[in-house]
N, C-alpha and C. Protein backbone atom coordinates (compact mmCIF):
# COMPACT_ATOMS: atom_id res chain seq x y z
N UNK A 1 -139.49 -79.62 144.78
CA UNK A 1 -139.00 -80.96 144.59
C UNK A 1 -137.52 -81.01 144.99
N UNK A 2 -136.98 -82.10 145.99
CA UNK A 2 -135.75 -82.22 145.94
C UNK A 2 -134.54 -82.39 144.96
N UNK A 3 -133.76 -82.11 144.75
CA UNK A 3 -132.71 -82.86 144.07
C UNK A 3 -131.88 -83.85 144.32
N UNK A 4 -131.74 -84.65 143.24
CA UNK A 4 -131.74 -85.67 142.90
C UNK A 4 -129.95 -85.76 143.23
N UNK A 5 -129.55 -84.73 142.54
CA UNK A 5 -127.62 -84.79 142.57
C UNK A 5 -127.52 -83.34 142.53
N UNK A 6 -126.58 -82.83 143.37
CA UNK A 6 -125.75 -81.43 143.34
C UNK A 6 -124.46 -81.51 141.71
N UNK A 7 -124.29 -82.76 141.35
CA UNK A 7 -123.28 -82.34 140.39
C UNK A 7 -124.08 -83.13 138.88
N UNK A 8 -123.12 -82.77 137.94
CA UNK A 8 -123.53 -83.28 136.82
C UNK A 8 -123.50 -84.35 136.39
N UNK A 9 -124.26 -85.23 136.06
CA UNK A 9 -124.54 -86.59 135.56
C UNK A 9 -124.13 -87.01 134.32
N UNK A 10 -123.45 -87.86 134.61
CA UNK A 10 -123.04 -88.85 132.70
C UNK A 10 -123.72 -89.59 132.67
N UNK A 11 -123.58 -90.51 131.04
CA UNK A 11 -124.59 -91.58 130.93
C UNK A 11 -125.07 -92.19 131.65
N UNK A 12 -123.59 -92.66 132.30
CA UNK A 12 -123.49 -93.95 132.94
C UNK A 12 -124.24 -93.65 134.13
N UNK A 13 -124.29 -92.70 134.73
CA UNK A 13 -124.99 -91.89 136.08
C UNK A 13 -126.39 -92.95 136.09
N UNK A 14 -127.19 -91.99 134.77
CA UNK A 14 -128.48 -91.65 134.47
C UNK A 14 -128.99 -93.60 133.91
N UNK A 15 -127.90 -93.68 133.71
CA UNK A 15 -128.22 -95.46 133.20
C UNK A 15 -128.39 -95.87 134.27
N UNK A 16 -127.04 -95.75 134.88
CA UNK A 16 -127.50 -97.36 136.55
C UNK A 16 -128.78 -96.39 137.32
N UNK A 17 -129.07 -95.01 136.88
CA UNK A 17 -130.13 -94.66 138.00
C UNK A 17 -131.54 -95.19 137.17
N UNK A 18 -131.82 -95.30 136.35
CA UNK A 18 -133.07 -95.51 135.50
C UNK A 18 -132.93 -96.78 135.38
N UNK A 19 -131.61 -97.49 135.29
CA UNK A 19 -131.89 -98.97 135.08
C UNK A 19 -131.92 -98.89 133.17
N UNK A 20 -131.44 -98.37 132.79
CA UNK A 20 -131.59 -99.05 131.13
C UNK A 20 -129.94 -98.88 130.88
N UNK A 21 -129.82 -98.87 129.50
CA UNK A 21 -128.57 -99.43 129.02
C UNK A 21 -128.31 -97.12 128.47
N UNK A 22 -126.64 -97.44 128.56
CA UNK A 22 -126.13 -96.11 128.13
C UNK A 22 -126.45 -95.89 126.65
N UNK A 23 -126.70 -96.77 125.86
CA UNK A 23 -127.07 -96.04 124.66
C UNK A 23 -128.59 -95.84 124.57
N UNK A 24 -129.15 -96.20 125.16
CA UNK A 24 -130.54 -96.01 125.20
C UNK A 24 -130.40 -94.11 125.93
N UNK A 25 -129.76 -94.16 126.89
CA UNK A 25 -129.75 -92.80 127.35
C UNK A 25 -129.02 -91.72 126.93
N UNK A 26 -128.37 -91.76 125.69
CA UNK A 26 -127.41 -91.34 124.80
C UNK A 26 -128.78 -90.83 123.33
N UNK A 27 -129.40 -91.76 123.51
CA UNK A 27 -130.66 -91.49 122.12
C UNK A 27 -131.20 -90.89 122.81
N UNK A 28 -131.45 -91.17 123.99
CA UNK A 28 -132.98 -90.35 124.68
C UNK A 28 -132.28 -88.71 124.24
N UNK A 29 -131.13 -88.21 125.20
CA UNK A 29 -130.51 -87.17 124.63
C UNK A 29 -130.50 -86.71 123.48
N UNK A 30 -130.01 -87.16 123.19
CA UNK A 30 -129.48 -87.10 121.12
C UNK A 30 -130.97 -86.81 120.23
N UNK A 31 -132.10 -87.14 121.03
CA UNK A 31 -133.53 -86.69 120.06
C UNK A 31 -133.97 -85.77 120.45
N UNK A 32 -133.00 -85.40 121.89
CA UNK A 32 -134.50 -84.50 122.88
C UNK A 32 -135.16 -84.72 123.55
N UNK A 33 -135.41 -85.57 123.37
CA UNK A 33 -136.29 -86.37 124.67
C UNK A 33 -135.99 -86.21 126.07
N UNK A 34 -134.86 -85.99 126.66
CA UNK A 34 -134.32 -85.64 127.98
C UNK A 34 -133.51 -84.70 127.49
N UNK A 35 -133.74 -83.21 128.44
CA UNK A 35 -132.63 -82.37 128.58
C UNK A 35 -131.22 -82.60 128.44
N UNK A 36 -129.99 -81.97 128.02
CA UNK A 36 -128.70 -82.40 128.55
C UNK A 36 -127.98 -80.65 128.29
N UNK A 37 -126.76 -81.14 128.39
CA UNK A 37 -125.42 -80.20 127.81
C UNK A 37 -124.91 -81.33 126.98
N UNK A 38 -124.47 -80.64 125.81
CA UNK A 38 -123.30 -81.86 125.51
C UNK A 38 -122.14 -80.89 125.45
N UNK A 39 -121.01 -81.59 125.98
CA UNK A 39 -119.71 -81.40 126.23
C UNK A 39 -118.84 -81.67 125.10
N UNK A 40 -118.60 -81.43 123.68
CA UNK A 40 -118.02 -82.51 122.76
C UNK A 40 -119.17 -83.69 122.17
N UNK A 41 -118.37 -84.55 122.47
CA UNK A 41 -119.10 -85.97 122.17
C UNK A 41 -119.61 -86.55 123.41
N UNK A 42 -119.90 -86.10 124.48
CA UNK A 42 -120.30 -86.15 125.59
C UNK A 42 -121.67 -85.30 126.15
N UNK A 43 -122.66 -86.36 126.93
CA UNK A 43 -123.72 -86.16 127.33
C UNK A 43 -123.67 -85.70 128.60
N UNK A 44 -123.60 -84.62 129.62
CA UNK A 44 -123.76 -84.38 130.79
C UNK A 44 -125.22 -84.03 131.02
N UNK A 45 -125.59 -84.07 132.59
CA UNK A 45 -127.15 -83.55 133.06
C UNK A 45 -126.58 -82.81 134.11
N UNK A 46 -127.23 -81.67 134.02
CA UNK A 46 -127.38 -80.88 135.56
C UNK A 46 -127.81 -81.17 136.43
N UNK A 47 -128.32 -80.79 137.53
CA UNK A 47 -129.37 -80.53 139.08
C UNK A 47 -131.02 -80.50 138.34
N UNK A 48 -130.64 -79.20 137.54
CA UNK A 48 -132.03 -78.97 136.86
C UNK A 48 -132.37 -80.06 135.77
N UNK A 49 -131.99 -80.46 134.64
CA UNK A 49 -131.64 -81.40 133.55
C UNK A 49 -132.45 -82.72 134.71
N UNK A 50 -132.01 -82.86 135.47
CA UNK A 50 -132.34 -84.46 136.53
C UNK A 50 -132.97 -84.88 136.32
N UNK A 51 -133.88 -83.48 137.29
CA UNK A 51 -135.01 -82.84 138.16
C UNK A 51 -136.23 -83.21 136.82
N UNK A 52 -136.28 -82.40 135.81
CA UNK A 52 -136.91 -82.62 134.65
C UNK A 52 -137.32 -84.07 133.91
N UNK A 53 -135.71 -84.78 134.34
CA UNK A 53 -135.83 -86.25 133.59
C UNK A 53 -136.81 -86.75 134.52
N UNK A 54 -136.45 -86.89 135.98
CA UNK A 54 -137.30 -87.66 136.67
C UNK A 54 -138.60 -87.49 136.76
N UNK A 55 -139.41 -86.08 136.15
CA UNK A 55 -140.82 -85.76 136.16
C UNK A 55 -141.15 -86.61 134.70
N UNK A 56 -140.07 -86.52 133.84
CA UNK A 56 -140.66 -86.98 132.75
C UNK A 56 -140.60 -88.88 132.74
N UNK A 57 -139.79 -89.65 133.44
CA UNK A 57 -140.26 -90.93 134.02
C UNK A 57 -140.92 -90.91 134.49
N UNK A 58 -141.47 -89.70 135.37
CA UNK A 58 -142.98 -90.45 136.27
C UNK A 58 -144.08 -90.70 135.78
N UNK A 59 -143.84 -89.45 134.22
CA UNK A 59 -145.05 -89.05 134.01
C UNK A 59 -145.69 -87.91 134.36
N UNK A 60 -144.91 -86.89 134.99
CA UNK A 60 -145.63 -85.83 135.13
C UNK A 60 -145.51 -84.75 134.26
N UNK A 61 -144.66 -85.09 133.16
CA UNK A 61 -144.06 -84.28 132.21
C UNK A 61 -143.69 -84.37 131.38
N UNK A 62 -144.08 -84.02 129.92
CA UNK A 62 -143.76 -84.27 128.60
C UNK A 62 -141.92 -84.04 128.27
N UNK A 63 -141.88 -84.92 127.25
CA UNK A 63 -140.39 -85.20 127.28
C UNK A 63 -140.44 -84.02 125.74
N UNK A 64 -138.76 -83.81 125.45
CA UNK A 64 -139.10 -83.17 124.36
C UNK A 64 -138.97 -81.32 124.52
N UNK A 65 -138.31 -81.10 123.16
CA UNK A 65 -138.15 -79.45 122.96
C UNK A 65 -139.42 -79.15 122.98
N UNK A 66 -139.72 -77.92 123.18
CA UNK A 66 -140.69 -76.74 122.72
C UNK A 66 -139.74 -75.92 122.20
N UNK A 67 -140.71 -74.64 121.74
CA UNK A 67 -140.29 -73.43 121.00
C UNK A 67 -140.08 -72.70 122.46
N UNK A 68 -140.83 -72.03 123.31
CA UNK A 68 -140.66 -71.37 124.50
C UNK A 68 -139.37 -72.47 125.02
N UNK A 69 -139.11 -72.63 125.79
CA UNK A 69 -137.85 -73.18 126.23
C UNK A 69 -136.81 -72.95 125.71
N UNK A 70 -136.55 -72.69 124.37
CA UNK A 70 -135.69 -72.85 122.95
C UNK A 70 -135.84 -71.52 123.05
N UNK A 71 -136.20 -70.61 123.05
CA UNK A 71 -136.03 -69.39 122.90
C UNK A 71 -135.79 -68.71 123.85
N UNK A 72 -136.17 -69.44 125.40
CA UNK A 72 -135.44 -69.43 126.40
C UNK A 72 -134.47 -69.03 126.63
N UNK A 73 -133.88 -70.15 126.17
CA UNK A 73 -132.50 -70.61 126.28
C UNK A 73 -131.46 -69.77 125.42
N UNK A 74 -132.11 -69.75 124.18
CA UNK A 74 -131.41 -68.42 123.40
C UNK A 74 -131.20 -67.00 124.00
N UNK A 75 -132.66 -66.36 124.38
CA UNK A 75 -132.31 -65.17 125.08
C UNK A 75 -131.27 -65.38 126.26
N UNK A 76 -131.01 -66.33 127.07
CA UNK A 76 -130.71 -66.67 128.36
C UNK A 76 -128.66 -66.26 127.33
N UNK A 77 -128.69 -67.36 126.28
CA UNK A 77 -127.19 -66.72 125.71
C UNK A 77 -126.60 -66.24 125.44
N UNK A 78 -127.63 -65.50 124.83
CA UNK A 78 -127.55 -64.01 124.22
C UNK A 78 -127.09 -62.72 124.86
N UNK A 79 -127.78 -62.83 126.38
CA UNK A 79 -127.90 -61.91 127.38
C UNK A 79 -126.39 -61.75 127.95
């Protein structure tokens, strides 16, 4: 799959690209529902983070933590 952006995305990015409002994409974050980093009080998206959101608008992909991913990500910090 291509990518979507080489750099990291803010709200505001992921808002005018989806078309909804920044706090709507601030909750989506904030539950899990879409990947992020947060920076502080700040929501960034990666290349990868995008890539993920946009499968999960299409529909090709459940939104949302798992345990595998999460532990992922732990070993990945750890290391």
């Amino acid at each position: 799959m291509a990518r979507i952006s080489q750099s990291y995305a803010t709200t505001q990015d992921m808002a005018e690209r989806y078309r909804i409002g920044d706090d709507t994409v601030r909750r989506k974050a904030q539950t899990g529902e879409w990947p992020c980093d947060r920076i502080g009080r700040l929501y960034r998206f990666s290349p990868d983070q995008q890539d993920e959101i946009a499968q999960i608008v299409a529909g090709a992909q459940q939104g949302g933590y798992d345990k595998d991913r999460i532990a992922a990500a732990l070993r990945k910090l750890s290391a």
